[in-house]
Structure formats: structure tokens, C-alpha cells
PDB file of N, CA and C in Angstrom:
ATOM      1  N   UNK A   1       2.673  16.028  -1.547  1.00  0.00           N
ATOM      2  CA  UNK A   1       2.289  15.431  -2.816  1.00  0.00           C
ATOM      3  C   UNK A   1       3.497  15.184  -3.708  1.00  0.00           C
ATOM      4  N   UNK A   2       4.718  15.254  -3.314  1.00  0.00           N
ATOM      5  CA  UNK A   2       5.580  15.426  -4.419  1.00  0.00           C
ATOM      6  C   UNK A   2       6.075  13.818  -4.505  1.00  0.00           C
ATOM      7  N   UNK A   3       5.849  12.931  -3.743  1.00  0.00           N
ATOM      8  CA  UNK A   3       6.175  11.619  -3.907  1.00  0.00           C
ATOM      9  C   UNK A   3       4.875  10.728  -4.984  1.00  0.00           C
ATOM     10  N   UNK A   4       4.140  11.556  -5.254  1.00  0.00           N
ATOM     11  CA  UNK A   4       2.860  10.845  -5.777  1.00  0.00           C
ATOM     12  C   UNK A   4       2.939  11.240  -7.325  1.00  0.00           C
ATOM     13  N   UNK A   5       4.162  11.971  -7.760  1.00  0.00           N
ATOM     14  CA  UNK A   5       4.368  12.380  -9.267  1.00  0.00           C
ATOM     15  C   UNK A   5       5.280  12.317  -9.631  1.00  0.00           C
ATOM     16  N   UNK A   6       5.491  11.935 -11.104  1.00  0.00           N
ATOM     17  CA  UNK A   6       6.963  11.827 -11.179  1.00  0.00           C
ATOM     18  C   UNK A   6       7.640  12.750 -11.628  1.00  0.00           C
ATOM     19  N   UNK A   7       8.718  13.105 -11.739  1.00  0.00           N
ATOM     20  CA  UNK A   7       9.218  14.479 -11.911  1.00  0.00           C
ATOM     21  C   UNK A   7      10.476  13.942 -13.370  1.00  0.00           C
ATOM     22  N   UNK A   8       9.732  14.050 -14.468  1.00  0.00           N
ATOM     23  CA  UNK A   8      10.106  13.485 -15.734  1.00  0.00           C
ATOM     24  C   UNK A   8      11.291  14.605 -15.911  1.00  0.00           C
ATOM     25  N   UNK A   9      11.412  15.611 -15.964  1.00  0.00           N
ATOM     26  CA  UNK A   9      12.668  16.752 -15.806  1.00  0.00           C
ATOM     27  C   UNK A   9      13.921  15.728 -15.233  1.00  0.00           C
ATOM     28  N   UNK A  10      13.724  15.419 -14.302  1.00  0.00           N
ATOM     29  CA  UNK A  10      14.965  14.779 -13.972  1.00  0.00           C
ATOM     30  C   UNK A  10      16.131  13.347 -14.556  1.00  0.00           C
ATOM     31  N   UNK A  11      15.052  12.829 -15.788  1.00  0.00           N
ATOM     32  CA  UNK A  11      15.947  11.424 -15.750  1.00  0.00           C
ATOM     33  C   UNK A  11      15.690  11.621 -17.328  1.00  0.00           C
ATOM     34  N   UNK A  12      15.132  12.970 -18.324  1.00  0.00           N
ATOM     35  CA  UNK A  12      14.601  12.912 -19.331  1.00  0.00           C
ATOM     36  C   UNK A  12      15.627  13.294 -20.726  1.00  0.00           C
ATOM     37  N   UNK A  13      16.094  12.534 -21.207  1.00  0.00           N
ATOM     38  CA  UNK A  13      17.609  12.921 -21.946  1.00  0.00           C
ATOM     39  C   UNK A  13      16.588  13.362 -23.234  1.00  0.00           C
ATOM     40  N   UNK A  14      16.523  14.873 -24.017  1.00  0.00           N
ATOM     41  CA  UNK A  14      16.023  15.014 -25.385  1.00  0.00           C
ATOM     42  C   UNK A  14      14.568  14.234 -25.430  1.00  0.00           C
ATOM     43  N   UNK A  15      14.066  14.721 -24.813  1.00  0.00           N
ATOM     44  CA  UNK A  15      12.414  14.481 -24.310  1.00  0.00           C
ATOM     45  C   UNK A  15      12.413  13.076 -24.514  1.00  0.00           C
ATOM     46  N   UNK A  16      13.179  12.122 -24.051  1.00  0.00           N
ATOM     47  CA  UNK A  16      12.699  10.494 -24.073  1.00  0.00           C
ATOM     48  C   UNK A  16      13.432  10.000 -22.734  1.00  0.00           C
ATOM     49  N   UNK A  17      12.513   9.160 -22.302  1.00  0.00           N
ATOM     50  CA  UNK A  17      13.128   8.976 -20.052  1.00  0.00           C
ATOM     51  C   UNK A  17      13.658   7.996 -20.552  1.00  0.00           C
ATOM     52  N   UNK A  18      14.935   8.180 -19.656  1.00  0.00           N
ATOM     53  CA  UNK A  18      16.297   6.630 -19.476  1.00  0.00           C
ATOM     54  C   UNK A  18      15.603   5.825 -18.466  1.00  0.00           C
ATOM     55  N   UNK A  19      16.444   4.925 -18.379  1.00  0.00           N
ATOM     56  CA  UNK A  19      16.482   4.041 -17.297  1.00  0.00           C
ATOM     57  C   UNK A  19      16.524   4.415 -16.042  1.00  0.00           C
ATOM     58  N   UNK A  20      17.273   5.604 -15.578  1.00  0.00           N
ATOM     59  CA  UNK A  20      17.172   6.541 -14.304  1.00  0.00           C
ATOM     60  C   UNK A  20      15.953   6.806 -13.655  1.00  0.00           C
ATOM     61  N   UNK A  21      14.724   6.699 -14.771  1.00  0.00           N
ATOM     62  CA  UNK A  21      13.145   6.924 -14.736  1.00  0.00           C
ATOM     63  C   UNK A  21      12.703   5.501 -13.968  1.00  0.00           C
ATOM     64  N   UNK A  22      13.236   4.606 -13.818  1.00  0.00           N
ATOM     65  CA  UNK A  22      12.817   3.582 -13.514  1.00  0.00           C
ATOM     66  C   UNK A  22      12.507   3.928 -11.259  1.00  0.00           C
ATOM     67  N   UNK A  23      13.299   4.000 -11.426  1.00  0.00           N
ATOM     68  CA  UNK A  23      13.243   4.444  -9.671  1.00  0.00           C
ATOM     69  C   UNK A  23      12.032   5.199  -9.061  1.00  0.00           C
ATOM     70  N   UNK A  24      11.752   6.378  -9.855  1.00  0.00           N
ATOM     71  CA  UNK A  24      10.738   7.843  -9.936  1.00  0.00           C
ATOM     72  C   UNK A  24       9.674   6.738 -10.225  1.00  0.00           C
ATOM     73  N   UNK A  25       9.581   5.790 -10.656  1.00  0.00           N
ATOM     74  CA  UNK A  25       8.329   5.071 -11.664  1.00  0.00           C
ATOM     75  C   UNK A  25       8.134   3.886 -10.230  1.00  0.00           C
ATOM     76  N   UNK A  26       8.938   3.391  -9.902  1.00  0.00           N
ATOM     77  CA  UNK A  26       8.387   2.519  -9.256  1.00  0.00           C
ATOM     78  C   UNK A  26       7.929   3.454  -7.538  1.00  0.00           C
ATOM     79  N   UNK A  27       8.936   4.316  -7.476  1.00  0.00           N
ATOM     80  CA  UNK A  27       8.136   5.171  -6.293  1.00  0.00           C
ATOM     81  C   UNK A  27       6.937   5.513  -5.914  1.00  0.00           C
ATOM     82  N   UNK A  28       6.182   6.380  -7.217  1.00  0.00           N
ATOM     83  CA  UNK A  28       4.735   6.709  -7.385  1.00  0.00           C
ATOM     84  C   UNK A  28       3.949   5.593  -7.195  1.00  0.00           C
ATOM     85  N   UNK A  29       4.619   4.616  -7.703  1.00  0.00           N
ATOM     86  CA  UNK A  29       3.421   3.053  -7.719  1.00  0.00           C
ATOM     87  C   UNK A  29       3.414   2.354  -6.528  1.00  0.00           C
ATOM     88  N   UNK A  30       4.640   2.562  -5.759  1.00  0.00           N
ATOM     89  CA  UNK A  30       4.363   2.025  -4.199  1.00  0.00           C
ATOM     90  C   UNK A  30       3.546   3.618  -3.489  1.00  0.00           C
ATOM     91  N   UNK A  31       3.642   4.414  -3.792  1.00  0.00           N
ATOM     92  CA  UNK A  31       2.876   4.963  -2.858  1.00  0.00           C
ATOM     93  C   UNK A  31       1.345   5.915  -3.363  1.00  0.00           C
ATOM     94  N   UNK A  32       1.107   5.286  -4.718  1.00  0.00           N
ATOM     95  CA  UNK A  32      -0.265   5.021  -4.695  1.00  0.00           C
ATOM     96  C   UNK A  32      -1.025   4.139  -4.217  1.00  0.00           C
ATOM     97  N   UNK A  33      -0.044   2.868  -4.330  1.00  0.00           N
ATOM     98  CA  UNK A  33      -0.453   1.886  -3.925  1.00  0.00           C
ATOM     99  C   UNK A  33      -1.136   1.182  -2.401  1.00  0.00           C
ATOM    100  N   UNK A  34      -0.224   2.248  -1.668  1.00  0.00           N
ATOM    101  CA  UNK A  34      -0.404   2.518   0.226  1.00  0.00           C
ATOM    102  C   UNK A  34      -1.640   3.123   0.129  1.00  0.00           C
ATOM    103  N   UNK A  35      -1.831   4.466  -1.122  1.00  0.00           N
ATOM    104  CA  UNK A  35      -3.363   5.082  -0.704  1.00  0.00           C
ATOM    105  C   UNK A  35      -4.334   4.090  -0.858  1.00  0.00           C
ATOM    106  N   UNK A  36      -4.037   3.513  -2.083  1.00  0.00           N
ATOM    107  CA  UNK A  36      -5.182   2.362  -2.533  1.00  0.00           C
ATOM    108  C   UNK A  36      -5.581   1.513  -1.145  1.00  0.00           C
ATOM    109  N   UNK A  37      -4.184   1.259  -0.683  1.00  0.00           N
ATOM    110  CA  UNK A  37      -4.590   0.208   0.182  1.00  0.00           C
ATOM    111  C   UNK A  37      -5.691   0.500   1.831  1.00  0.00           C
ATOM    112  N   UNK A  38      -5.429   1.435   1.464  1.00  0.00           N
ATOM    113  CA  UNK A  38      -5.747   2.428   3.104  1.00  0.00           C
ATOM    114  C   UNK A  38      -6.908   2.733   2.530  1.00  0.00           C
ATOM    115  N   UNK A  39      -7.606   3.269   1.618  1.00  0.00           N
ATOM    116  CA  UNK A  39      -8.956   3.290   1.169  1.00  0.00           C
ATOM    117  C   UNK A  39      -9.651   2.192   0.967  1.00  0.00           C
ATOM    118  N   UNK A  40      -9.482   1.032   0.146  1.00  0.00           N
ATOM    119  CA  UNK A  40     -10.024  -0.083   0.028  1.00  0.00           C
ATOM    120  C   UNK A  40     -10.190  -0.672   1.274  1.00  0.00           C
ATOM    121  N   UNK A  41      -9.257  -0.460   2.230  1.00  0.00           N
ATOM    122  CA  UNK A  41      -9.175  -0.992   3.989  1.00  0.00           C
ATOM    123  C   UNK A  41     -10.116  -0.575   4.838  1.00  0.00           C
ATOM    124  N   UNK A  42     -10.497   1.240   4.515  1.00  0.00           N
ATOM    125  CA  UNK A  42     -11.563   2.088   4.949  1.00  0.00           C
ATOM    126  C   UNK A  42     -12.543   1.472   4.597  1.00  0.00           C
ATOM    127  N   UNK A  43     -12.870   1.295   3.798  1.00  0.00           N
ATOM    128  CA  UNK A  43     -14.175   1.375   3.039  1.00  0.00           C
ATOM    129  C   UNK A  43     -15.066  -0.480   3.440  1.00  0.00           C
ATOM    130  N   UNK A  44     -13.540  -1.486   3.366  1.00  0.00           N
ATOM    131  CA  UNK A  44     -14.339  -3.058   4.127  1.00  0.00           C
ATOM    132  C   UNK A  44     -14.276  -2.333   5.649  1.00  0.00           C
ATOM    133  N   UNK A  45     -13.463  -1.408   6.369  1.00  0.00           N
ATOM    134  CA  UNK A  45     -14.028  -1.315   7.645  1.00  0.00           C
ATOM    135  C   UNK A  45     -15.345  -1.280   7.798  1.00  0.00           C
ATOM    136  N   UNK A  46     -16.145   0.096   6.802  1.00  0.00           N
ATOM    137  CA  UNK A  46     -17.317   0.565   6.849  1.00  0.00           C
ATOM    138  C   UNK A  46     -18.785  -0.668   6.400  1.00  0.00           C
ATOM    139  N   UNK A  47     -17.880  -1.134   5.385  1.00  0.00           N
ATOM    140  CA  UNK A  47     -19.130  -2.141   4.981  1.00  0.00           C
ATOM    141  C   UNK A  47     -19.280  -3.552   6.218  1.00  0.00           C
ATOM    142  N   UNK A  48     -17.967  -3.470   7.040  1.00  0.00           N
ATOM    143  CA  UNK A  48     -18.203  -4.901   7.918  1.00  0.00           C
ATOM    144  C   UNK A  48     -18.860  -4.161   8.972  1.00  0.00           C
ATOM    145  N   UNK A  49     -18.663  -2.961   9.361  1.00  0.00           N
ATOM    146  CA  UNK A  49     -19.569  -2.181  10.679  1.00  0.00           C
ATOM    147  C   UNK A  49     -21.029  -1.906  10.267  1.00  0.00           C
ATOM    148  N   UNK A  50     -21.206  -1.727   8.766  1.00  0.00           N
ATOM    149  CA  UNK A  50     -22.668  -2.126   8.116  1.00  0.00           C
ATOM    150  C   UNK A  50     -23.349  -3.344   8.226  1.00  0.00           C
ATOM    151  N   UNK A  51     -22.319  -4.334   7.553  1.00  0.00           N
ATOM    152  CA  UNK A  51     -23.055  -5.655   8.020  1.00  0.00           C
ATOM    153  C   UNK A  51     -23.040  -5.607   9.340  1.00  0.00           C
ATOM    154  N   UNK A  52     -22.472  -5.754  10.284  1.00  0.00           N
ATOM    155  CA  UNK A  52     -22.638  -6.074  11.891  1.00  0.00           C
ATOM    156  C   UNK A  52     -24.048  -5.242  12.432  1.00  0.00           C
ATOM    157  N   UNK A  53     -24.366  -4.472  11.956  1.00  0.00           N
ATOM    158  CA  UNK A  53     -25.677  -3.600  12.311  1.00  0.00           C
ATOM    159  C   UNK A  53     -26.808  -4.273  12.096  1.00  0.00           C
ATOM    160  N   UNK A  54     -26.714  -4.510  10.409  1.00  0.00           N
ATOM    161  CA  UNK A  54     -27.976  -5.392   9.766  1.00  0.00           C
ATOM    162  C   UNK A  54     -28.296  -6.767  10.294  1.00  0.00           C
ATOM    163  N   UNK A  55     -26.873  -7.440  10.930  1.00  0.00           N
ATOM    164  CA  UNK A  55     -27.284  -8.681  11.371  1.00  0.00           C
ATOM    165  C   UNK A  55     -28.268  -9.272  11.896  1.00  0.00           C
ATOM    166  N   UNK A  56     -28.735  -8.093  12.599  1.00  0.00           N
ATOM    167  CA  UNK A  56     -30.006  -8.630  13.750  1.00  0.00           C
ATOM    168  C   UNK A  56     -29.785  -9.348  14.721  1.00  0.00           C
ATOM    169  N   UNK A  57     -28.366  -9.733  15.306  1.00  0.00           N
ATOM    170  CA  UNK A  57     -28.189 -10.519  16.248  1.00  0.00           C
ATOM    171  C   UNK A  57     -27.992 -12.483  15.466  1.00  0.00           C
ATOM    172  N   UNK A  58     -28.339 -12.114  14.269  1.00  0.00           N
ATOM    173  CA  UNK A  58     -28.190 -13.655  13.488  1.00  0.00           C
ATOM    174  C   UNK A  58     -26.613 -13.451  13.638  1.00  0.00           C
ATOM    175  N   UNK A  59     -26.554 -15.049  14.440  1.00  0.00           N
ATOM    176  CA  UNK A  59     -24.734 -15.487  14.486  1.00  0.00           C
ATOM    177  C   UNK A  59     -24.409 -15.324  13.628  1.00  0.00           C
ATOM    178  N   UNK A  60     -24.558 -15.909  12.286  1.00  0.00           N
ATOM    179  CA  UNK A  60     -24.135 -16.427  10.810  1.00  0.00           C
ATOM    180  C   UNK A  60     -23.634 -15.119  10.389  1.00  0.00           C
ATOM    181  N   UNK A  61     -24.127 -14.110  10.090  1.00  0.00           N
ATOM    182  CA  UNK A  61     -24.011 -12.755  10.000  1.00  0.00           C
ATOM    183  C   UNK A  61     -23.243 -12.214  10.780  1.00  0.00           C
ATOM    184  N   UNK A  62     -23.506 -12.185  12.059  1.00  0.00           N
ATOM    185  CA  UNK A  62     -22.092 -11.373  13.126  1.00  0.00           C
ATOM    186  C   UNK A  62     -20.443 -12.119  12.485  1.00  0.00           C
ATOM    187  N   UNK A  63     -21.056 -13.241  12.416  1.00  0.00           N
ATOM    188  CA  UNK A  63     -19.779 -13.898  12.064  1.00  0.00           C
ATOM    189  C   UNK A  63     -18.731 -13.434  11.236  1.00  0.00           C
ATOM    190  N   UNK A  64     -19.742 -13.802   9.859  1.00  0.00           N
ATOM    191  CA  UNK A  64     -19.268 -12.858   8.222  1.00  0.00           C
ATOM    192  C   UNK A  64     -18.515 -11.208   8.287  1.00  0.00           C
ATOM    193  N   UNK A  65     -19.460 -10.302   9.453  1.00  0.00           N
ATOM    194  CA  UNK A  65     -18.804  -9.241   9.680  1.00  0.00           C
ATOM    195  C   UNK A  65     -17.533  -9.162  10.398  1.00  0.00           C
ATOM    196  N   UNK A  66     -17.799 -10.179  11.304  1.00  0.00           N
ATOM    197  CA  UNK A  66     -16.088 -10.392  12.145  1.00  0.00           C
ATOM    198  C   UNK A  66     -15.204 -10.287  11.313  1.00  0.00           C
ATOM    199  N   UNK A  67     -15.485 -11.406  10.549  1.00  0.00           N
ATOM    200  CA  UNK A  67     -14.371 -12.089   9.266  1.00  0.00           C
ATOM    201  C   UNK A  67     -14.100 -11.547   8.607  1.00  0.00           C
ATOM    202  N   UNK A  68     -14.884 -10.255   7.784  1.00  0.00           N
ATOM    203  CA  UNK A  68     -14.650  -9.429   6.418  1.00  0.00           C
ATOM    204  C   UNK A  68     -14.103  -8.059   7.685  1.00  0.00           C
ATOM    205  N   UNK A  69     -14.209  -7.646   8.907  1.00  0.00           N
ATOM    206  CA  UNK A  69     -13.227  -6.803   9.417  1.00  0.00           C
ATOM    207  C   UNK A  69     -11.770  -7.032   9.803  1.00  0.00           C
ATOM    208  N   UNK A  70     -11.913  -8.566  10.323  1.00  0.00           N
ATOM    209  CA  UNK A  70     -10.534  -9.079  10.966  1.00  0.00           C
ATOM    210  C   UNK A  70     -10.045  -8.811   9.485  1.00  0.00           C
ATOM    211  N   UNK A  71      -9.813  -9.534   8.343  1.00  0.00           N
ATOM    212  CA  UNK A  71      -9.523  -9.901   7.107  1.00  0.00           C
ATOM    213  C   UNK A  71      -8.880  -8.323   6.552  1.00  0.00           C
ATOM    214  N   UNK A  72     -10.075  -7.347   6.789  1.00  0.00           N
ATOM    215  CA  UNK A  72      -9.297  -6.058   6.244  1.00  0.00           C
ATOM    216  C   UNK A  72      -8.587  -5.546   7.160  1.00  0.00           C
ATOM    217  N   UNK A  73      -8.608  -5.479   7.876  1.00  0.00           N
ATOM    218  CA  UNK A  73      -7.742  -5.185   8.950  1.00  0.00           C
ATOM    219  C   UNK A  73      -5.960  -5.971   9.068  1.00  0.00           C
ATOM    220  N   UNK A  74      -6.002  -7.216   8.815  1.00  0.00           N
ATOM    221  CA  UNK A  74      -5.009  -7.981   8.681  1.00  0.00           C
ATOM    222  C   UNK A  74      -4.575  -7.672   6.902  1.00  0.00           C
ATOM    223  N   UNK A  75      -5.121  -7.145   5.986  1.00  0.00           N
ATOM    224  CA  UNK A  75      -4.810  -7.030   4.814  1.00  0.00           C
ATOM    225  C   UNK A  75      -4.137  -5.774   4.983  1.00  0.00           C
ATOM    226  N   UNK A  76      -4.770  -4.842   5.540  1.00  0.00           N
ATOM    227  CA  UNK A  76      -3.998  -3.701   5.569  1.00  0.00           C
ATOM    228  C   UNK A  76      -2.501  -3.461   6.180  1.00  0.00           C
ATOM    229  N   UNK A  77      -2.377  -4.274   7.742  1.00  0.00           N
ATOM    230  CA  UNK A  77      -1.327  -4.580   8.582  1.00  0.00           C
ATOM    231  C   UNK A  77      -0.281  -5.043   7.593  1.00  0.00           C
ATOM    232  N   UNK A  78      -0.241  -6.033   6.450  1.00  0.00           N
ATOM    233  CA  UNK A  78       0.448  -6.559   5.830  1.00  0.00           C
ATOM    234  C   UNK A  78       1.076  -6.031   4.875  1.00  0.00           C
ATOM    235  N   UNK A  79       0.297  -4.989   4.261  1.00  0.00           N
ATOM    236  CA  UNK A  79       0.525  -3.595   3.151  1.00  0.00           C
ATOM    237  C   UNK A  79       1.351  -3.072   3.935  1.00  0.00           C
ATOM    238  N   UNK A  80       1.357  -2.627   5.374  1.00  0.00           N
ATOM    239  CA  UNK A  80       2.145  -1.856   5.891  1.00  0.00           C
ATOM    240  C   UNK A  80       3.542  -2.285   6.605  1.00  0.00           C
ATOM    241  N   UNK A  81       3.354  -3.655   6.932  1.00  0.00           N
ATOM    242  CA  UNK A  81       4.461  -4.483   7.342  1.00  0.00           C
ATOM    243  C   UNK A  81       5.831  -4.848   6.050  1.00  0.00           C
ATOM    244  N   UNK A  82       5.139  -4.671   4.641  1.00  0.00           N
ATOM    245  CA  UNK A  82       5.828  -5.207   3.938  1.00  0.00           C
ATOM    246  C   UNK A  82       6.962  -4.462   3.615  1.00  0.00           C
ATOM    247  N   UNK A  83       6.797  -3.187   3.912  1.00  0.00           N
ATOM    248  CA  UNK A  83       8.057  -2.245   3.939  1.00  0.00           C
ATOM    249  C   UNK A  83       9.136  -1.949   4.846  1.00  0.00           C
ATOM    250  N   UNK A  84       8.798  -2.847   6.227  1.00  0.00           N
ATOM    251  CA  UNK A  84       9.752  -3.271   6.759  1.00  0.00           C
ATOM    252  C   UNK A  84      10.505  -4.220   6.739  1.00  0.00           C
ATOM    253  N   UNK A  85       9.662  -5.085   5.985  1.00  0.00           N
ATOM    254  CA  UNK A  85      10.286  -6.281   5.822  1.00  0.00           C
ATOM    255  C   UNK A  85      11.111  -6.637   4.398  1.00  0.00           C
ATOM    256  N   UNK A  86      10.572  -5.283   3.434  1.00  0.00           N
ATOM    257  CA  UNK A  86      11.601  -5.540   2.516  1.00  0.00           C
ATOM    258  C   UNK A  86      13.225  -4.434   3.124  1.00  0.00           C
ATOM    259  N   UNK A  87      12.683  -3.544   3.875  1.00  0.00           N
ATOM    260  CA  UNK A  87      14.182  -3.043   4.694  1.00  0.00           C
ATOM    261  C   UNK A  87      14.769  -3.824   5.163  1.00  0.00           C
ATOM    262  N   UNK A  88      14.270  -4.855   6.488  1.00  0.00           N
ATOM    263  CA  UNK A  88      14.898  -5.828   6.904  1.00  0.00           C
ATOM    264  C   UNK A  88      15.907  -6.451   5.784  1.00  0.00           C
ATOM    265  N   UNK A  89      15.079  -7.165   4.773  1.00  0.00           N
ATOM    266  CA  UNK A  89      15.753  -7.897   3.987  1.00  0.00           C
ATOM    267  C   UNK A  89      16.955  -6.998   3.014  1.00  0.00           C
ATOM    268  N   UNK A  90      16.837  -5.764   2.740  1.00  0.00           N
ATOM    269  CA  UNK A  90      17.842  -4.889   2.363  1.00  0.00           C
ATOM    270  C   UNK A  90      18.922  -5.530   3.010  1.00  0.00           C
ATOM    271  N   UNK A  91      18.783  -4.920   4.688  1.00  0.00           N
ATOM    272  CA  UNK A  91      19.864  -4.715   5.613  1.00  0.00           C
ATOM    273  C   UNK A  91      20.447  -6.366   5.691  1.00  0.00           C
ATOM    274  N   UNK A  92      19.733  -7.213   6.177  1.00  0.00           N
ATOM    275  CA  UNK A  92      20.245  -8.735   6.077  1.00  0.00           C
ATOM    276  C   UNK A  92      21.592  -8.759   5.123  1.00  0.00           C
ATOM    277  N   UNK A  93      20.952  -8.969   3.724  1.00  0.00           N
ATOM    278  CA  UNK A  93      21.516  -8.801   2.658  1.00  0.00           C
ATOM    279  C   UNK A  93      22.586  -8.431   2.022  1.00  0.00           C
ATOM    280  N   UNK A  94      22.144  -6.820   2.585  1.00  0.00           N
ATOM    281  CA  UNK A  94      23.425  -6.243   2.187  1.00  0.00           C
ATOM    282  C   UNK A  94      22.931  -5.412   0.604  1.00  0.00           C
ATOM    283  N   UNK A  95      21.699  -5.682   0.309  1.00  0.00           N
ATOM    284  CA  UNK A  95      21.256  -5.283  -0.662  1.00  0.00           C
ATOM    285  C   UNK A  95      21.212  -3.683  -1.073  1.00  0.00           C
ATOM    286  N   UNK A  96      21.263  -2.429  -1.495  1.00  0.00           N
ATOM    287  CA  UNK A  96      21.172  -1.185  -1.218  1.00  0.00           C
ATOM    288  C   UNK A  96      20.586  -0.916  -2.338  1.00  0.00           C
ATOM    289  N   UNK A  97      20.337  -1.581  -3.539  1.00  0.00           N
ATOM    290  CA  UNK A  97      19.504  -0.878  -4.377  1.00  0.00           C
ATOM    291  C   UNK A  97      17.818  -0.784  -3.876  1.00  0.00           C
ATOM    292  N   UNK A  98      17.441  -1.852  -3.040  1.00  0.00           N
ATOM    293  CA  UNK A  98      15.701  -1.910  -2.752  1.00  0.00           C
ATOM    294  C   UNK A  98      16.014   0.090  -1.310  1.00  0.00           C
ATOM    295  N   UNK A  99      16.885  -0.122  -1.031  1.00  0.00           N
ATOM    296  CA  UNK A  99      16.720   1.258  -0.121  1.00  0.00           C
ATOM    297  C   UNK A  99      16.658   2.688  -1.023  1.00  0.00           C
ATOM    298  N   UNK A 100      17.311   2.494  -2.542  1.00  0.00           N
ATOM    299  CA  UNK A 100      17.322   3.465  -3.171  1.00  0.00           C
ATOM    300  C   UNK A 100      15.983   4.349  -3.304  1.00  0.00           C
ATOM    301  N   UNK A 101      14.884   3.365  -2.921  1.00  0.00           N
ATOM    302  CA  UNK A 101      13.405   3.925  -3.158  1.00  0.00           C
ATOM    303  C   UNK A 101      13.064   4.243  -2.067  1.00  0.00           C
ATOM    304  N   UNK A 102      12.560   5.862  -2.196  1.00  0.00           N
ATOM    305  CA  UNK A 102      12.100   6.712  -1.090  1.00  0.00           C
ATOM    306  C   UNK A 102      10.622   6.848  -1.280  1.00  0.00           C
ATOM    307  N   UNK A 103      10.254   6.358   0.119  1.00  0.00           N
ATOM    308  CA  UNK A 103       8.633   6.790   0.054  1.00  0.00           C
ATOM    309  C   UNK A 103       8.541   8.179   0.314  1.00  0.00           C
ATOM    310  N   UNK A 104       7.428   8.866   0.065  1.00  0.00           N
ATOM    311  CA  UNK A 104       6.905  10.367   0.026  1.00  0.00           C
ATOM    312  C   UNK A 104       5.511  10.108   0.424  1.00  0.00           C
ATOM    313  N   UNK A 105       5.370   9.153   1.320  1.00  0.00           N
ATOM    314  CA  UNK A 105       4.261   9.610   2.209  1.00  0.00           C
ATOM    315  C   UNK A 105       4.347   9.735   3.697  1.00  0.00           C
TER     316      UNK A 105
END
């Protein structure tokens, strides 16, 4: 859990956060953001394996469930791809401030 809080002690000059806070701040928000994404992802799994049940064998319906699983499924892949691909683009680059941010999950 320690990537999911920010640890205001560290960047806090005379109880008001510098700019140093900025890093700690955007950390927590990418990796709430992974939970968000992984729950909201769970949850269209569950409702497209719901619809696919109710369908009754109606195409129109199997269909919709295909689509709203492929869809979360490919939404989620992309949440998770994007952190390689902003490394990639670090390393390309030459960039080292986007590596400064450590995930903690």
C-alpha cells in the first residue's frame, strides 16, 4: 500500500508541499488509476457474461455481449500497455524525467 499514499513528510517545507510533491502526486494517481481500471474492467467482464446468459440464444444480444467483453478487455490491455509504451518512449528519447515515476503496484 505504500505507493497508493502520499507521503507529505517528504517534500513538505514548514507545513506547505513544494514542487518535489509533484512526483508523490502524480504516482498515487497513476496507480489508483490501474485499480480503477482493473475494477471497472471486472465488473464489464461480469455484466457482458450476464448479458451472454440472458440472451437466449438471440444473435443481436450474443453479439452486444461479444462487443461490450472484447471492448473491456481491449480497454483494459491498453491501460496496461500504456506504461510500456510511455518507457519505450522514455528510452527512445532519452527522456529520464517520465522514468522518475515509480509504480507501487
Amino acid at each position: 500500500m505504500e505507493g497508493f499514499f502520499i507521503k507529505w513528510g517528504d517534500c513538505l517545507v514548514k507545513d506547505a508541499p513544494t514542487l518535489s510533491c509533484i512526483p508523490q502526486v502524480i504516482q498515487v494517481v497513476i496507480n489508483w488509476s490501474i485499480v480503477l481500471a482493473g475494477i471497472i474492467a471486472l465488473f464489464l467482464v461480469i455484466y457482458s457474461g450476464i448479458k451472454f446468459i440472458n440472451s437466449g440464444g438471440d444473435p443481436k444480444s450474443v453479439d452486444s455481449a461479444k462487443k461490450a467483453l472484447t471492448y473491456a478487455l481491449i480497454g483494459l490491455i491498453v491501460v496496461l500497455l500504456s506504461f510500456f509504451i510511455i518507457n519505450f518512449i522514455a528510452t527512445f528519447t532519452g527522456v529520464n524525467a517520465l522514468r522518475s515515476i515509480k509504480l507501487g503496484v
